[in-house]
Protein backbone atom coordinates (compact mmCIF):
# COMPACT_ATOMS: atom_id res chain seq x y z
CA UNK A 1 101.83 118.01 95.66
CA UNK A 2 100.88 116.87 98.94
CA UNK A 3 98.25 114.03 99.56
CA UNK A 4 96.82 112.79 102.29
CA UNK A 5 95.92 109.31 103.08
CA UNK A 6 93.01 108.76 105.75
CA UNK A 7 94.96 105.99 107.15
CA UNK A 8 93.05 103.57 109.80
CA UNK A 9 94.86 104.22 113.33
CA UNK A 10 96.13 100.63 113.67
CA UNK A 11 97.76 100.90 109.88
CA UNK A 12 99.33 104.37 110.71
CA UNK A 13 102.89 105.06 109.29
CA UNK A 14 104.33 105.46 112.57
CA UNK A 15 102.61 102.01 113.98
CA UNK A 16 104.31 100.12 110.55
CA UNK A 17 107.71 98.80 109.96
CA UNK A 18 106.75 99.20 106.12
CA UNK A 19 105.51 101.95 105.00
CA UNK A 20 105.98 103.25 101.24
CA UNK A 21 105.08 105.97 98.45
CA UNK A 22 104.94 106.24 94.61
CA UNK A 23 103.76 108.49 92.36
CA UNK A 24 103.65 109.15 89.07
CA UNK A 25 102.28 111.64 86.07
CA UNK A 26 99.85 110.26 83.66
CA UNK A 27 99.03 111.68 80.48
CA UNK A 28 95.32 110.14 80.89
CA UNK A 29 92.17 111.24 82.73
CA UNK A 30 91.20 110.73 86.51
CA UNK A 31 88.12 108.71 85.35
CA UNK A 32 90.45 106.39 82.78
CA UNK A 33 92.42 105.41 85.80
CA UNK A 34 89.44 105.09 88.23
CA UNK A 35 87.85 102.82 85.76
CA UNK A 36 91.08 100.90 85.50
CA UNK A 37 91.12 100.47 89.44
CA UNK A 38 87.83 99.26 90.35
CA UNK A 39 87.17 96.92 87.41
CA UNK A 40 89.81 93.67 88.57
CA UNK A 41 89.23 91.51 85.26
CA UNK A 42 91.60 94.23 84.38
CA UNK A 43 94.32 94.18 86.86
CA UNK A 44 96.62 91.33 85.49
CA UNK A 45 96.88 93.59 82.48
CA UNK A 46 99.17 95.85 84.68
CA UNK A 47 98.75 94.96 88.48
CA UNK A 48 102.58 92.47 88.57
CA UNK A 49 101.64 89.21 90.04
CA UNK A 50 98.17 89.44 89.79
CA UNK A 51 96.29 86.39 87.97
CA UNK A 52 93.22 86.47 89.40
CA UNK A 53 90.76 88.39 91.02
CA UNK A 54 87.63 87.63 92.75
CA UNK A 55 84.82 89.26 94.30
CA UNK A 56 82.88 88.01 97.18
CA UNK A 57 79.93 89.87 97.67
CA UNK A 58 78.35 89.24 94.17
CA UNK A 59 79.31 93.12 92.46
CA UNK A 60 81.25 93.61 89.02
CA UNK A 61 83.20 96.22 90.27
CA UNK A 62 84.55 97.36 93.50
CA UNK A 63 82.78 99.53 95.65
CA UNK A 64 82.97 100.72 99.37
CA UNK A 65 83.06 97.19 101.43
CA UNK A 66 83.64 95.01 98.73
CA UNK A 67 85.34 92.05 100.02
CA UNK A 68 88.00 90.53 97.48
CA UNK A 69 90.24 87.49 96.84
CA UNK A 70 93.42 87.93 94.61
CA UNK A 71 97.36 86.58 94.84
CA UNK A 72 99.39 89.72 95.11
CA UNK A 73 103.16 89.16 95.89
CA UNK A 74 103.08 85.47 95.37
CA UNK A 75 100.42 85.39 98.42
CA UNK A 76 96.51 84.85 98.47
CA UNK A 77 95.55 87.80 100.10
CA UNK A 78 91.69 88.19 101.08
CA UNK A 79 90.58 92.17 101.17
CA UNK A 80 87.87 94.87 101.71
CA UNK A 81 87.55 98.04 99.99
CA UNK A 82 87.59 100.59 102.86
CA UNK A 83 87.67 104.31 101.18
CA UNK A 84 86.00 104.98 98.07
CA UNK A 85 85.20 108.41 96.53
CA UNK A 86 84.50 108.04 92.44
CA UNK A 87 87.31 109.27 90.61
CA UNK A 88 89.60 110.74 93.50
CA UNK A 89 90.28 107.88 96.41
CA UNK A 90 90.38 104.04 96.66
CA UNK A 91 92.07 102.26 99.76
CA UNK A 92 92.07 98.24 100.64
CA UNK A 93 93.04 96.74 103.81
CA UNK A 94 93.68 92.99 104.22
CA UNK A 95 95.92 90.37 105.56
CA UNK A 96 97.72 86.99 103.04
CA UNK A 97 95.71 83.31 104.12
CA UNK A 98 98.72 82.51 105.54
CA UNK A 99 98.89 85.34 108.28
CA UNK A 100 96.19 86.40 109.35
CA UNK A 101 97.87 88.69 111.67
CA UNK A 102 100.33 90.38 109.12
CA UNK A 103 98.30 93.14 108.01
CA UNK A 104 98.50 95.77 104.75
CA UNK A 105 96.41 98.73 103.81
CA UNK A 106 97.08 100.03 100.01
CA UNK A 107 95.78 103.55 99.42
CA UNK A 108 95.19 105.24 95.99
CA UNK A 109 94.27 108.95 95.52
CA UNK A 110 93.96 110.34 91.77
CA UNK A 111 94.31 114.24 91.56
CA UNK A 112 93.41 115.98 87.66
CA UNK A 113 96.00 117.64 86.73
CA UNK A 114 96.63 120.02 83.14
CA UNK A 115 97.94 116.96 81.28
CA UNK A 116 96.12 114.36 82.46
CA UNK A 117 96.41 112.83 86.03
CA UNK A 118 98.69 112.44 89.20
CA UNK A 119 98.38 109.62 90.65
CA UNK A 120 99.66 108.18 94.31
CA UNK A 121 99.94 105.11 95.76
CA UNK A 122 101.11 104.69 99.47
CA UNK A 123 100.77 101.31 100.95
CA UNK A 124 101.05 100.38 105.24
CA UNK A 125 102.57 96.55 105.88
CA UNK A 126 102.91 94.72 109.41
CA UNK A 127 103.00 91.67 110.49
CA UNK A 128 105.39 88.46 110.20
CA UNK A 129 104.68 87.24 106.78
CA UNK A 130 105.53 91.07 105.14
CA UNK A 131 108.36 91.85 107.51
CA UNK A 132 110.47 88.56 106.61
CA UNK A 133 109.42 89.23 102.63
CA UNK A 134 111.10 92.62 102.75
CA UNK A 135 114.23 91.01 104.80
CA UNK A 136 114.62 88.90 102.20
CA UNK A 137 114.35 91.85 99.47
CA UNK A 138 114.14 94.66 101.34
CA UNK A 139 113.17 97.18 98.18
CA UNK A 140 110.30 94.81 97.10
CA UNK A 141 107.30 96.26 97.65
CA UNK A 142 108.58 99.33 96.50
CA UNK A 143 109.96 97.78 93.61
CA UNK A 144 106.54 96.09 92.34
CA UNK A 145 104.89 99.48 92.95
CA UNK A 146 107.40 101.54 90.94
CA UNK A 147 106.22 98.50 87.85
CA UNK A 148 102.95 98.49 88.75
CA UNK A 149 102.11 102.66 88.33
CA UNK A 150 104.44 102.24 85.46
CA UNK A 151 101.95 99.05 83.78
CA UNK A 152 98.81 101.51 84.92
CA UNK A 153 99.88 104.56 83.28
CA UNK A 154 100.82 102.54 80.05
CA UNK A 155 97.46 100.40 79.77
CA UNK A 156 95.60 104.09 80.61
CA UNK A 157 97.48 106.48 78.21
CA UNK A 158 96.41 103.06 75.74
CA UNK A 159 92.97 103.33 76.76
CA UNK A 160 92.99 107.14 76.02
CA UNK A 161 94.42 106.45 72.93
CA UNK A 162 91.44 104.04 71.77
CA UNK A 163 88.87 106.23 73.11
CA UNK A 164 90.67 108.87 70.28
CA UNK A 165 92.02 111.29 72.99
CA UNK A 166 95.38 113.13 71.85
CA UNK A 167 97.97 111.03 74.33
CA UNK A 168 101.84 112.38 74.95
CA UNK A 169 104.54 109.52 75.73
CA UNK A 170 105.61 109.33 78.88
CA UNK A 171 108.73 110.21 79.84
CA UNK A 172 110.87 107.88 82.22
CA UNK A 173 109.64 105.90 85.11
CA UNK A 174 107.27 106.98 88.02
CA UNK A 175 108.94 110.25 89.66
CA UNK A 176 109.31 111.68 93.32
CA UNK A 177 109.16 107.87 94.98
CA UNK A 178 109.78 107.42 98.56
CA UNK A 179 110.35 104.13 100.43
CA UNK A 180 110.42 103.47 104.56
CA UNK A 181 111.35 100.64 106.47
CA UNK A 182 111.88 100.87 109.84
């Protein structure tokens, strides 16, 4: 399955010393995992790290341009929703309080499938804050990402399960992951 992230030119794979992929299968549907993305009061129920989220332009929900405030890998980052198609594509872009000029953009894009959902994440990092994180660890981003599809398919297949929708366990961890660092 190949997806395709419309990536903003100055967050480009080739201009980004980190640059990873996960995917996974989920045995829930496209709009259980939508609804589980754009609504942050639930993230800390899967999203690793994440205490807190807050939105700063007044919605409930995000939404194309939303501007957002959370701690994701022990940093405050501040972000903006910058793709959003219901059901199918979410992307953020944003940079940690504490670098302003180290820079990520985290893309989702949710494809039905005949037993539920695939689901890929692919995430663009640059800047000096990122860059001496993954010296330090250099499989950590990829690492939290591998947990955090893992948490997301887990709390969905749940939320299927509530809403009294047959649900198969999963099998195994996320599949077909790919990790870059340049």
């Amino acid at each position: 399955m190949f997806e395709a992230i419309n990536w903003p030119e100055a967050m480009t794979p080739s201009r980004s010393p980190i640059h990873f992929t996960n995917e996974i299968e989920v045995e829930a549907a496209p709009g259980t995992i939508w609804s589980l993305l754009v609504d942050p009061r639930t993230w800390p129920s899967f999203y690793p790290g994440v205490g807190h989220v807050q939105l700063l332009d007044g919605h409930d929900a995000l939404r194309l341009g939303t501007r957002f405030e959370t701690n994701l890998a022990g940093q405050d980052v501040f972000a903006s929703v910058q793709e959003f198609q219901p059901e199918t594509r979410i992307a953020w872009g944003g940079h940690p309080a504490a670098s302003e000029a180290s820079r990520a953009y985290h893309a989702w894009i949710i494809t039905p499938t005949s037993k539920g959902s695939h689901l890929w994440t692919e995430e663009t990092m640059r800047g000096p804050l990122w860059i001496e994180l993954a010296k330090q660890d250099p499989e950590v981003f990829w690492r939290t990402h591998e947990n955090l599809l893992a948490a997301l398919a887990k709390v969905a297949t749940e939320r299927e399960h509530q809403a009294g929708r047959p649900v198969r366990r999963l099998e195994g961890p996320a599949v077909n992951t790919q990790k870059h660092w340049q």
